[in-house]
N, C-alpha and C. Protein backbone atom coordinates (compact mmCIF):
# COMPACT_ATOMS: atom_id res chain seq x y z
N UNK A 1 -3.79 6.88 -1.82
CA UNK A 1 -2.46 6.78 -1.33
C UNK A 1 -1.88 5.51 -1.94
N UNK A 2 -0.60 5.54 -2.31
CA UNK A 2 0.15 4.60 -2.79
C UNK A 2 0.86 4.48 -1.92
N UNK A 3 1.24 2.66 -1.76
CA UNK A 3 2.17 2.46 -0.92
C UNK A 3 3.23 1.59 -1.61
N UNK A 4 4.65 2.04 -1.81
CA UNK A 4 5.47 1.37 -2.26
C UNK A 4 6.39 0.42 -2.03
N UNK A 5 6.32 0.28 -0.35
CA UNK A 5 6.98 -0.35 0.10
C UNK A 5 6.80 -0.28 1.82
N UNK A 6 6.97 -1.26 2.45
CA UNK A 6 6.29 -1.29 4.20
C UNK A 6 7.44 -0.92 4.99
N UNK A 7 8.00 -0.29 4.93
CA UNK A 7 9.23 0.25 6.34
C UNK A 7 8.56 1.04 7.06
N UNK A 8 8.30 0.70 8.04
CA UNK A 8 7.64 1.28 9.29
C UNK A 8 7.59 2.70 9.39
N UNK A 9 9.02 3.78 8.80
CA UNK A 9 8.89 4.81 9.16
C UNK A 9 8.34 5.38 7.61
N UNK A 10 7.88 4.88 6.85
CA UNK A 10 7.25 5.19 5.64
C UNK A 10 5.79 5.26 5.72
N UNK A 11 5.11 4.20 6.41
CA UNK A 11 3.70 3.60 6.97
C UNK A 11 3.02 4.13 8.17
N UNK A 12 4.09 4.58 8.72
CA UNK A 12 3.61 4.89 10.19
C UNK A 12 2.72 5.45 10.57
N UNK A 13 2.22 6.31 9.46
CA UNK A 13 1.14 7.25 9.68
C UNK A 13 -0.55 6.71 9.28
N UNK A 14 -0.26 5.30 9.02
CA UNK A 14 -1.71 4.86 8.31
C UNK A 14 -2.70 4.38 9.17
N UNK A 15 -2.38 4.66 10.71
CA UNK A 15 -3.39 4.68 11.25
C UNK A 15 -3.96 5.94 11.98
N UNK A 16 -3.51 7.32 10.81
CA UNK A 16 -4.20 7.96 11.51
C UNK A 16 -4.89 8.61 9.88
N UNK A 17 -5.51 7.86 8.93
CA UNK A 17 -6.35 8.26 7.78
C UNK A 17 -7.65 8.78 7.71
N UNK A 18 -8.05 8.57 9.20
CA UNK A 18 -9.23 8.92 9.09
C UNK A 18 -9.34 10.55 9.65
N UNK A 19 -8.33 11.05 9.96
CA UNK A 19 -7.60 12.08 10.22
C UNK A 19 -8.33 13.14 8.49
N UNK A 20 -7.69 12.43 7.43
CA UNK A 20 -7.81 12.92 6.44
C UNK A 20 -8.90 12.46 5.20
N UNK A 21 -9.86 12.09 5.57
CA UNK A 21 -11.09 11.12 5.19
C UNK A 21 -11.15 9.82 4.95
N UNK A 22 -9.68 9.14 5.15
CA UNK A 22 -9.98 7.88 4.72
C UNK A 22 -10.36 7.37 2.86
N UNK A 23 -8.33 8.12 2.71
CA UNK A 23 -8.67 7.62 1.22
C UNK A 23 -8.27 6.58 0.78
N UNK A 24 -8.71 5.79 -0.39
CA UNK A 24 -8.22 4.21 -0.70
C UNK A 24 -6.41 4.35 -0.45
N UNK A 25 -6.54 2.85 -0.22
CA UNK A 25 -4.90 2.71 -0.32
C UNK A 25 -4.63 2.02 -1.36
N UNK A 26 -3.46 1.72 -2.03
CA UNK A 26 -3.27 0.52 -3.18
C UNK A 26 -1.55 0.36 -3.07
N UNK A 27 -1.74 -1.20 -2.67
CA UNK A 27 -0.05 -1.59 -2.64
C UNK A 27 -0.18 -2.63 -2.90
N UNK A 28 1.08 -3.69 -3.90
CA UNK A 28 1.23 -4.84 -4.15
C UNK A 28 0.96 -5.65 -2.97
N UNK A 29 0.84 -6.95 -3.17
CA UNK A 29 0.23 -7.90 -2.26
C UNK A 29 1.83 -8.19 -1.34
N UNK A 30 2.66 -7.83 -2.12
CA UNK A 30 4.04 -7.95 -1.03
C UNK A 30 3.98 -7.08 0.32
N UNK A 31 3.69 -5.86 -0.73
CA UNK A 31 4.17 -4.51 0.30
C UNK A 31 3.01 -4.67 1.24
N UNK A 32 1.30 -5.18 0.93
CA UNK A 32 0.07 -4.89 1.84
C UNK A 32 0.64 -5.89 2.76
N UNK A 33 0.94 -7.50 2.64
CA UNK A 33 1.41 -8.16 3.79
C UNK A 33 2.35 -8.01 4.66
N UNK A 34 3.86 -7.16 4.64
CA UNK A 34 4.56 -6.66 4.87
C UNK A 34 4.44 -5.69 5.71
N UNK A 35 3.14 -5.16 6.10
CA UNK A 35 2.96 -3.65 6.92
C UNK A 35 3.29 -4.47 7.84
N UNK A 36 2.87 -3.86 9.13
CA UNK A 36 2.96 -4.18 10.55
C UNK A 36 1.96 -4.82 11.00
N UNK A 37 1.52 -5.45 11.98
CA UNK A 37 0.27 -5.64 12.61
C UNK A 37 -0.30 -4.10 12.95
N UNK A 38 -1.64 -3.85 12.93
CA UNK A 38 -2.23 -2.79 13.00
C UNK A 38 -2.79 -1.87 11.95
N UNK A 39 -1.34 -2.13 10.85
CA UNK A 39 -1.23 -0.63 9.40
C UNK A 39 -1.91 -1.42 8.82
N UNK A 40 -2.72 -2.46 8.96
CA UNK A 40 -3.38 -2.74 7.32
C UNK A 40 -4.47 -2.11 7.34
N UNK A 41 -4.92 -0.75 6.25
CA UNK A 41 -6.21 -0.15 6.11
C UNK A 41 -7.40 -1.28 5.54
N UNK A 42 -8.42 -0.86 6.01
CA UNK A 42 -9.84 -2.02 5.58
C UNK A 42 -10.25 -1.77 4.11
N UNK A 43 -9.39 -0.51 3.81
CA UNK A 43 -9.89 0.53 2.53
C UNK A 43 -8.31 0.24 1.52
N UNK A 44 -7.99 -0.63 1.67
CA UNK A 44 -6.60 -1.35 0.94
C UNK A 44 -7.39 -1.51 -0.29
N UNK A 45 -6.49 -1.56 -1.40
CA UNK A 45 -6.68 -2.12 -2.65
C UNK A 45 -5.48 -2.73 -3.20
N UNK A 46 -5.16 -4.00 -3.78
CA UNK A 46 -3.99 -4.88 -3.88
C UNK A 46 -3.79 -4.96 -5.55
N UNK A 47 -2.89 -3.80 -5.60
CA UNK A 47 -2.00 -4.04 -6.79
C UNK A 47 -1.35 -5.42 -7.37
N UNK A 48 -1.80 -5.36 -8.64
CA UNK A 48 -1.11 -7.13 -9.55
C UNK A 48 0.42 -6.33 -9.02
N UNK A 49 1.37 -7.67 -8.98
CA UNK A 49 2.72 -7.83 -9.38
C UNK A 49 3.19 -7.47 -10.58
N UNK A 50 4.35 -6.58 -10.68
CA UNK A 50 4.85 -6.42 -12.08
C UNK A 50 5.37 -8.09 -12.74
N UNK A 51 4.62 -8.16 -13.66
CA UNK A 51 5.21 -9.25 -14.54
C UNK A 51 6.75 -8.61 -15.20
N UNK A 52 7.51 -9.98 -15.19
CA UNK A 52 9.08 -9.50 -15.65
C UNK A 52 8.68 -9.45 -17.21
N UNK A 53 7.99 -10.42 -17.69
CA UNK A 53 7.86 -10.23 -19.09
C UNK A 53 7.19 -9.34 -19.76
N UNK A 54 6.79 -8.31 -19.13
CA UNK A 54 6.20 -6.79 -19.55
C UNK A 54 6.50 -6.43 -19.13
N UNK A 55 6.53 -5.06 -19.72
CA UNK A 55 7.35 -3.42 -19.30
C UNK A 55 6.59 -3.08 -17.89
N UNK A 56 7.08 -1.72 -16.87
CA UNK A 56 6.43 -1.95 -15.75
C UNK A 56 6.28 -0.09 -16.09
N UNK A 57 5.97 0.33 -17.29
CA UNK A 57 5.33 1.55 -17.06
C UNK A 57 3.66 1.77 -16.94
N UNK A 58 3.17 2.76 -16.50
CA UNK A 58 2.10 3.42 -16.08
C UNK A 58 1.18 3.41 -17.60
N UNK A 59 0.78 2.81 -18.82
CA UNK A 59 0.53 3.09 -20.13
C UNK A 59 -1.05 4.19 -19.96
């Protein structure tokens, strides 16, 4: 699961993953601090920041 951004009604559902096996998460270190108290999965993985001085596609 990708997370692109922490608005509550976007997130809301991340504490029920184990619902669906409990797959990795991966969100910038903005968006992972930004959840709520509670939404941070233990199974997080913290995306680098897009650097401005490189392109921000997928290569």
């Amino acid at each position: 699961m990708i997370l692109s951004h922490a608005h509550v009604d976007h997130v809301g559902a991340l504490d029920r993953l184990n619902e669906i096996g409990m797959p990795p998460v991966y969100a910038s270190a903005r968006t992972f601090h930004g959840l709520p108290d509670g939404y941070r999965p233990k199974n997080a993985h913290i995306l680098p920041e897009p650097n401005a001085e490189k392109p921000t596609c997928w290569a």
